[in-house]
C-alpha atoms as a PDB file:
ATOM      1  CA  UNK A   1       5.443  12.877   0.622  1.00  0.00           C
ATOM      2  CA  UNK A   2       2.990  15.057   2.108  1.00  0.00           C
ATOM      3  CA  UNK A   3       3.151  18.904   1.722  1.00  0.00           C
ATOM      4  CA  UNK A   4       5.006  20.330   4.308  1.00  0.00           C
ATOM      5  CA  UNK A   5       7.167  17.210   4.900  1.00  0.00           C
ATOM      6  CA  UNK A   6      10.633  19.446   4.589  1.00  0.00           C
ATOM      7  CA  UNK A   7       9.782  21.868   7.063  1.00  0.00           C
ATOM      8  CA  UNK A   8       8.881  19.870   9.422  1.00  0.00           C
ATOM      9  CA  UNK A   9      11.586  17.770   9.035  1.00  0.00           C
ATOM     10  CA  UNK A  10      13.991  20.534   8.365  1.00  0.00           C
ATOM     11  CA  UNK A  11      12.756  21.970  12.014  1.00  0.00           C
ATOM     12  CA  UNK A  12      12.971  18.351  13.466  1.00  0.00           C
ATOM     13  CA  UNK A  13      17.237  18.115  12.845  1.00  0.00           C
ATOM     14  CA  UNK A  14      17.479  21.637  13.423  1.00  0.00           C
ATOM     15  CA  UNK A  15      15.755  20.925  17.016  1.00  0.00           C
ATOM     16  CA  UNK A  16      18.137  18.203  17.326  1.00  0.00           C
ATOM     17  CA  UNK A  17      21.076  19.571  16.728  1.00  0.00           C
ATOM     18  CA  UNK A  18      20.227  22.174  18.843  1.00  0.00           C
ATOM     19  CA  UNK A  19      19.780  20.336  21.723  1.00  0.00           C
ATOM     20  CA  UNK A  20      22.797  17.281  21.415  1.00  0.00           C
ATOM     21  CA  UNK A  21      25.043  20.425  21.286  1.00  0.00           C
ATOM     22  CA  UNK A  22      23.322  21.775  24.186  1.00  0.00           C
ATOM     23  CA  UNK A  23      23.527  18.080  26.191  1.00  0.00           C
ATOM     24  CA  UNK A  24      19.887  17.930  26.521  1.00  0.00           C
ATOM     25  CA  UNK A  25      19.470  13.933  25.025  1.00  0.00           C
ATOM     26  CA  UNK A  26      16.450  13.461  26.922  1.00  0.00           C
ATOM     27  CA  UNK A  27      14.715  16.108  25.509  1.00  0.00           C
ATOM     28  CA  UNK A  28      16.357  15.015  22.318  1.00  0.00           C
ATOM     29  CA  UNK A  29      14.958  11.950  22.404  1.00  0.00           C
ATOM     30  CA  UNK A  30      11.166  13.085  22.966  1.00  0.00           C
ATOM     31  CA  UNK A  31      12.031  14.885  19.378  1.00  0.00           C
ATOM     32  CA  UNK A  32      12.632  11.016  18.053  1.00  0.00           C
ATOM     33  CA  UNK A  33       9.971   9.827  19.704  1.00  0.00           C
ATOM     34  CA  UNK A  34       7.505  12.232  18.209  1.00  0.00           C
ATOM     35  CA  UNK A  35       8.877  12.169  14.937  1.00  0.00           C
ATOM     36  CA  UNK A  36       8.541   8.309  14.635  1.00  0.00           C
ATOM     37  CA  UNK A  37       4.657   8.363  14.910  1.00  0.00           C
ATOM     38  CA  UNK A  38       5.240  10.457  11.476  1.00  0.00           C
ATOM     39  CA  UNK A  39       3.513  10.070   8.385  1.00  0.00           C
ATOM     40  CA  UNK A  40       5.565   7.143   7.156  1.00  0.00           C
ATOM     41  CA  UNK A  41       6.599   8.937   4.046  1.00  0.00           C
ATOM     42  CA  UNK A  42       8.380  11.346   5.686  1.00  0.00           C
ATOM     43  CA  UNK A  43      10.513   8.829   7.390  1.00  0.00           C
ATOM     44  CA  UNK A  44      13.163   8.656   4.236  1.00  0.00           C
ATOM     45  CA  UNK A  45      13.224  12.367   4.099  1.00  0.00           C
ATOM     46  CA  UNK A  46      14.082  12.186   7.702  1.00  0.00           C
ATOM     47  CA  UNK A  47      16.710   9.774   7.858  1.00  0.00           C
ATOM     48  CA  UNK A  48      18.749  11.659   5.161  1.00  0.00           C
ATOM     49  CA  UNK A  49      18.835  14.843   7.178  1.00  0.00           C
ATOM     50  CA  UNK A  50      19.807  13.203   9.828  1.00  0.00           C
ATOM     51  CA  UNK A  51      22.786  11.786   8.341  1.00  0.00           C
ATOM     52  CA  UNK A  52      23.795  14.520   6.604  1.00  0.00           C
ATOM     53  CA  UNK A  53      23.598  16.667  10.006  1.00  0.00           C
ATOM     54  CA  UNK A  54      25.720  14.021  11.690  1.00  0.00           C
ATOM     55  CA  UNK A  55      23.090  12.832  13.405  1.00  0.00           C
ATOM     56  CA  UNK A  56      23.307   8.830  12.021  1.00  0.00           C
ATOM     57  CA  UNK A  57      22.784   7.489  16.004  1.00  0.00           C
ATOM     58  CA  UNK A  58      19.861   9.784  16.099  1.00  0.00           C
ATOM     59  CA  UNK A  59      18.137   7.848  12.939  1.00  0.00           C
ATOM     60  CA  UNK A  60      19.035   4.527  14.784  1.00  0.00           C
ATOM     61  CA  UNK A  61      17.081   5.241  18.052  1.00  0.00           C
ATOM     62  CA  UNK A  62      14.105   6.657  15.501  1.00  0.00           C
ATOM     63  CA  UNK A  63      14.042   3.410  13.838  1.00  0.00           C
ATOM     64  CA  UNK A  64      13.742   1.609  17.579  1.00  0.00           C
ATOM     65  CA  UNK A  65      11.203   3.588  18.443  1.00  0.00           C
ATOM     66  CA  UNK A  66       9.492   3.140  15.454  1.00  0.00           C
ATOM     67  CA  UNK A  67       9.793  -0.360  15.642  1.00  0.00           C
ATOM     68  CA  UNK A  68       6.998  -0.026  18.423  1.00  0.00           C
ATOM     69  CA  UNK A  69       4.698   1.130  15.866  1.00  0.00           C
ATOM     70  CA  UNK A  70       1.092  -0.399  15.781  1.00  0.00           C
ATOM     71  CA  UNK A  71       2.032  -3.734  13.265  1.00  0.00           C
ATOM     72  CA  UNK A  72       0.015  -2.090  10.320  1.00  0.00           C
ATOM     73  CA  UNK A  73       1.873   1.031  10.649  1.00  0.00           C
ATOM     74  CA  UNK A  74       4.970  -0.823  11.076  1.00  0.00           C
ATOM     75  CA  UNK A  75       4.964  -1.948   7.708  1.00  0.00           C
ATOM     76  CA  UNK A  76       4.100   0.635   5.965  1.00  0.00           C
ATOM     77  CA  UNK A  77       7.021   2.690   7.375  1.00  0.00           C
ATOM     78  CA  UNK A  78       8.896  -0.316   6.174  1.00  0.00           C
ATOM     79  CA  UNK A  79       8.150   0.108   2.654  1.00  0.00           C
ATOM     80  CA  UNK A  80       8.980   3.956   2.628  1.00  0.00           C
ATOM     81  CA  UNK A  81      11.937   3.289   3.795  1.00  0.00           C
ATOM     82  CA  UNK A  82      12.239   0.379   1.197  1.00  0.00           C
ATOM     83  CA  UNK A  83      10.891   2.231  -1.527  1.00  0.00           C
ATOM     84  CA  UNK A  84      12.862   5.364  -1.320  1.00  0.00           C
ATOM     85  CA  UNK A  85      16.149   2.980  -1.805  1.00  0.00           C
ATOM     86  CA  UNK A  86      16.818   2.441   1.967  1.00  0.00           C
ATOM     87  CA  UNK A  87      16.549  -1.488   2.188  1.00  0.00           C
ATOM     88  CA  UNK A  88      18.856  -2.102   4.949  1.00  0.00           C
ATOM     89  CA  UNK A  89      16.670   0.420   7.239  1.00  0.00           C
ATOM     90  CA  UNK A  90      13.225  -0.940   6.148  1.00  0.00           C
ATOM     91  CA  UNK A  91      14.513  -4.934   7.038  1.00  0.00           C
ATOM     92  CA  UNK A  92      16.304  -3.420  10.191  1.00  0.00           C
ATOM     93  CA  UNK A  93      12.707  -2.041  11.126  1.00  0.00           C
ATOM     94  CA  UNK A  94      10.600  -5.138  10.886  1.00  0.00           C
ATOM     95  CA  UNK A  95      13.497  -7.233  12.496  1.00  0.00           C
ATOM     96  CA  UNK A  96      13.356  -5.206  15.324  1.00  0.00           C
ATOM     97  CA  UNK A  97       9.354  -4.644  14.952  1.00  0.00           C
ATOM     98  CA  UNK A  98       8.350  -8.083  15.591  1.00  0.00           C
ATOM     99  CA  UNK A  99      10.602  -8.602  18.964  1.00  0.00           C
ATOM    100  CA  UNK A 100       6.983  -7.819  19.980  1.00  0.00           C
ATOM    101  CA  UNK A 101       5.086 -10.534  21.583  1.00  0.00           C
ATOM    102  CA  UNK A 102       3.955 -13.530  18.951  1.00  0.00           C
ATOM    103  CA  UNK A 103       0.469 -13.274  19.856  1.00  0.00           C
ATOM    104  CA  UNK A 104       0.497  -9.248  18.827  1.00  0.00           C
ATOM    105  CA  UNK A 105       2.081 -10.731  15.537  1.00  0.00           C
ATOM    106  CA  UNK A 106      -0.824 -13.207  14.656  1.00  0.00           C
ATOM    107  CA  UNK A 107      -3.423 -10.536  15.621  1.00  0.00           C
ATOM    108  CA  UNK A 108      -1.896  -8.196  13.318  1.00  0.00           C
ATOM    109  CA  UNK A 109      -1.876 -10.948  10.427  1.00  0.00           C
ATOM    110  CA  UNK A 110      -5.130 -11.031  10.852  1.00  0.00           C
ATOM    111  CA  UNK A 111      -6.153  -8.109  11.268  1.00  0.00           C
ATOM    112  CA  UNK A 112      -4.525  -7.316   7.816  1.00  0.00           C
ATOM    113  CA  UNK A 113      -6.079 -10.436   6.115  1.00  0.00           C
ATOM    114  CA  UNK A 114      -8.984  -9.084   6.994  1.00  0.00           C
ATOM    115  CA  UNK A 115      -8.901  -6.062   5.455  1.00  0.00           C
ATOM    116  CA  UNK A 116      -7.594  -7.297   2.296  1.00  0.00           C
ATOM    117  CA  UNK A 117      -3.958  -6.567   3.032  1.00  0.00           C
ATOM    118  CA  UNK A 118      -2.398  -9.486   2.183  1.00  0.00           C
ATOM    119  CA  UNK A 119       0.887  -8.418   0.869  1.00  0.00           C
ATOM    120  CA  UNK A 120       1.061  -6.823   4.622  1.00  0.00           C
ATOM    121  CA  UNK A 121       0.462  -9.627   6.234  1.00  0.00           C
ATOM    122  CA  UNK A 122       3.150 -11.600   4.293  1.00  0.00           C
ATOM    123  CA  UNK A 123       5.644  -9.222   5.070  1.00  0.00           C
ATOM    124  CA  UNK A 124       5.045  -9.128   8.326  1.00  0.00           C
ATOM    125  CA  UNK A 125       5.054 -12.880   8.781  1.00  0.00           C
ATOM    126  CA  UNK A 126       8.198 -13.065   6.741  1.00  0.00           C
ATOM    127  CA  UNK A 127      10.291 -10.729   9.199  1.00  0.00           C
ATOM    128  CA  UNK A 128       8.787 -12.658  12.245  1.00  0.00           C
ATOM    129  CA  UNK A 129       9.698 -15.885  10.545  1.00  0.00           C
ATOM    130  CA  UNK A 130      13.183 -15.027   9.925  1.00  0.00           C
ATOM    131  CA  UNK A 131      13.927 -13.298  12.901  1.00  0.00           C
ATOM    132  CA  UNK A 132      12.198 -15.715  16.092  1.00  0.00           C
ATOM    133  CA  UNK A 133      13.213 -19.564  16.668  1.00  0.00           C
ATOM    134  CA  UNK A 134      10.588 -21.625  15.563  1.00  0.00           C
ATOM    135  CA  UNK A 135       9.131 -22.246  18.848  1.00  0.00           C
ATOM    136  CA  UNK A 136       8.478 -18.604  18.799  1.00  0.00           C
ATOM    137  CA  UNK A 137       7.217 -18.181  15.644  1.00  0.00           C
ATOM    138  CA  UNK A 138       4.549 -20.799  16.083  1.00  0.00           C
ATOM    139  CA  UNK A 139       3.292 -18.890  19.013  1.00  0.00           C
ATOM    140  CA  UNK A 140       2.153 -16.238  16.720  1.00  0.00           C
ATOM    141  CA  UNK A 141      -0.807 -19.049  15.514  1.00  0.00           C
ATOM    142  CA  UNK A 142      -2.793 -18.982  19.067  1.00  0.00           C
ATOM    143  CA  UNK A 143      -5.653 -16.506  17.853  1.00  0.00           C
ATOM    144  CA  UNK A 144      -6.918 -18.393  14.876  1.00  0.00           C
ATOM    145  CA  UNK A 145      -4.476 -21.528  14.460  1.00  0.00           C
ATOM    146  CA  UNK A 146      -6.959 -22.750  11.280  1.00  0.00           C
ATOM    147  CA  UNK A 147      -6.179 -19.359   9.204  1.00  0.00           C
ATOM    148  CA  UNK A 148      -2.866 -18.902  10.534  1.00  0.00           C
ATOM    149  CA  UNK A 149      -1.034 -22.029  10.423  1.00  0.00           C
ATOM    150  CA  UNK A 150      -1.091 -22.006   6.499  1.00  0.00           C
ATOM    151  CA  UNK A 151       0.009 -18.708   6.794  1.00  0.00           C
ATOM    152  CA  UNK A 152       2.955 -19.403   8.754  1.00  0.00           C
ATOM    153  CA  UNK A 153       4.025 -22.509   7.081  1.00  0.00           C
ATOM    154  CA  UNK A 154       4.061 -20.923   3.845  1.00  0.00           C
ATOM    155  CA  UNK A 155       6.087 -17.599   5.182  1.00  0.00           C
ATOM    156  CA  UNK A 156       8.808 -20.322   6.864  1.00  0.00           C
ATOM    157  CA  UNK A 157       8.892 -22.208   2.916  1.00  0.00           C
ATOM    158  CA  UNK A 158       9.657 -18.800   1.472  1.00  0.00           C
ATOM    159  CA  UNK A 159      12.944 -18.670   3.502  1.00  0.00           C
ATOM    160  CA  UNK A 160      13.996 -22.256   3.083  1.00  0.00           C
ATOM    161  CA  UNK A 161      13.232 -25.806   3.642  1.00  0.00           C
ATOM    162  CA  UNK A 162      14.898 -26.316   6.523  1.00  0.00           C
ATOM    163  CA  UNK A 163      13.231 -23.038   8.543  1.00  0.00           C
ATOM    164  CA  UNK A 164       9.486 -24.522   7.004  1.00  0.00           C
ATOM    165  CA  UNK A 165      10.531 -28.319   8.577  1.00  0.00           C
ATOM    166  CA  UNK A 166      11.719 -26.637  12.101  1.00  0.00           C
ATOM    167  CA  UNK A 167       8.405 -24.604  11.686  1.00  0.00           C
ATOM    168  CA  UNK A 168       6.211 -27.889  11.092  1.00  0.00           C
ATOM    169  CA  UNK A 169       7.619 -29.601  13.846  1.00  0.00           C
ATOM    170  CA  UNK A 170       7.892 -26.608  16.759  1.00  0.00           C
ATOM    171  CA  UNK A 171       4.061 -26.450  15.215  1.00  0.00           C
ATOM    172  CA  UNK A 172       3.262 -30.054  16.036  1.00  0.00           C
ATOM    173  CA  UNK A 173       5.325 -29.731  19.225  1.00  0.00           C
ATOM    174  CA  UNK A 174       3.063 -27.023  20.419  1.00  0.00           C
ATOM    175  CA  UNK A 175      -0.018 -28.925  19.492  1.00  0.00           C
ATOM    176  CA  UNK A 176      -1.370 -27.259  16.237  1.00  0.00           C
ATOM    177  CA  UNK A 177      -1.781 -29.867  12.696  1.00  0.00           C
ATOM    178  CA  UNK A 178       1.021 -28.455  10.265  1.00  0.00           C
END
């Protein structure tokens, strides 16, 4: 956690409290907004304030707009979350995270290859995966079909046989070699 963290995350609920008792939820939700493009080890921190303000919905709609975090980013916030013991928000975050287009989600799987971030790249192939029909998920393959296919195929075998065999064919269906 970076210095400073509590403060500013102190002043965040206080803000928010603030202004849900003053009916002001669209400047409320600015405040969420803002504090979801956070350092990403704050976001823990965060979420327990919020629920021990009473401000649980607030935490939701700061996970959905988090969600729309750059797919890098998006992970990482995912494993704060994760590592700091809150599972169940770091899965909700990826499910909801790669909604994105599939073409956003191979670009990002590559873009993370690429710099050597492979366990990245997994994870966020493993959410898509589980989360899209097949037909969707083999959309993700477009930018680079020979490094991402593999990729794919071996994320889908990871969450069963069956997903990997709906994979291959919605794969072959769309034209790519599985």
């Amino acid at each position: 956690m970076d210095e400073g963290a509590r403060e500013a995350v102190d002043g965040v609920v206080g803000r928010l409290a603030r202004l849900r008792a003053e009916g002001r939820s669209g400047e409320a939700h600015v405040v969420l907004v803002e504090a979801a493009r956070w350092p990403v080890g704050r976001l823990p921190l965060l979420a327990d304030a919020l629920h021990r303000a009473g401000l649980g919905a607030d935490w939701a709609t700061l996970l959905w707009e988090a969600a729309a975090l750059p797919a890098e980013r998006l992970v990482a916030a995912a494993d704060a979350l994760t590592a700091a013991g809150r599972d169940g928000d770091g899965r909700q975050l990826l499910r909801q995270g790669v909604a994105r287009p599939a073409e956003h989600i191979g670009a990002a799987v590559l873009r993370l290859e690429d710099e050597g971030r492979r366990r990245e790249a997994r994870t966020l192939l493993d959410a898509h995966v589980r989360v899209r029909t097949a037909e969707e998920a083999a959309r993700c393959v477009a930018a680079d079909p020979g490094r991402l296919v593999p990729l794919l195929l071996e994320a889908a075998l990871a969450v069963s046989d069956e997903r990997h065999w709906d994979l291959v064919h919605a794969l072959r269906v769309a034209g790519y070699h599985a």
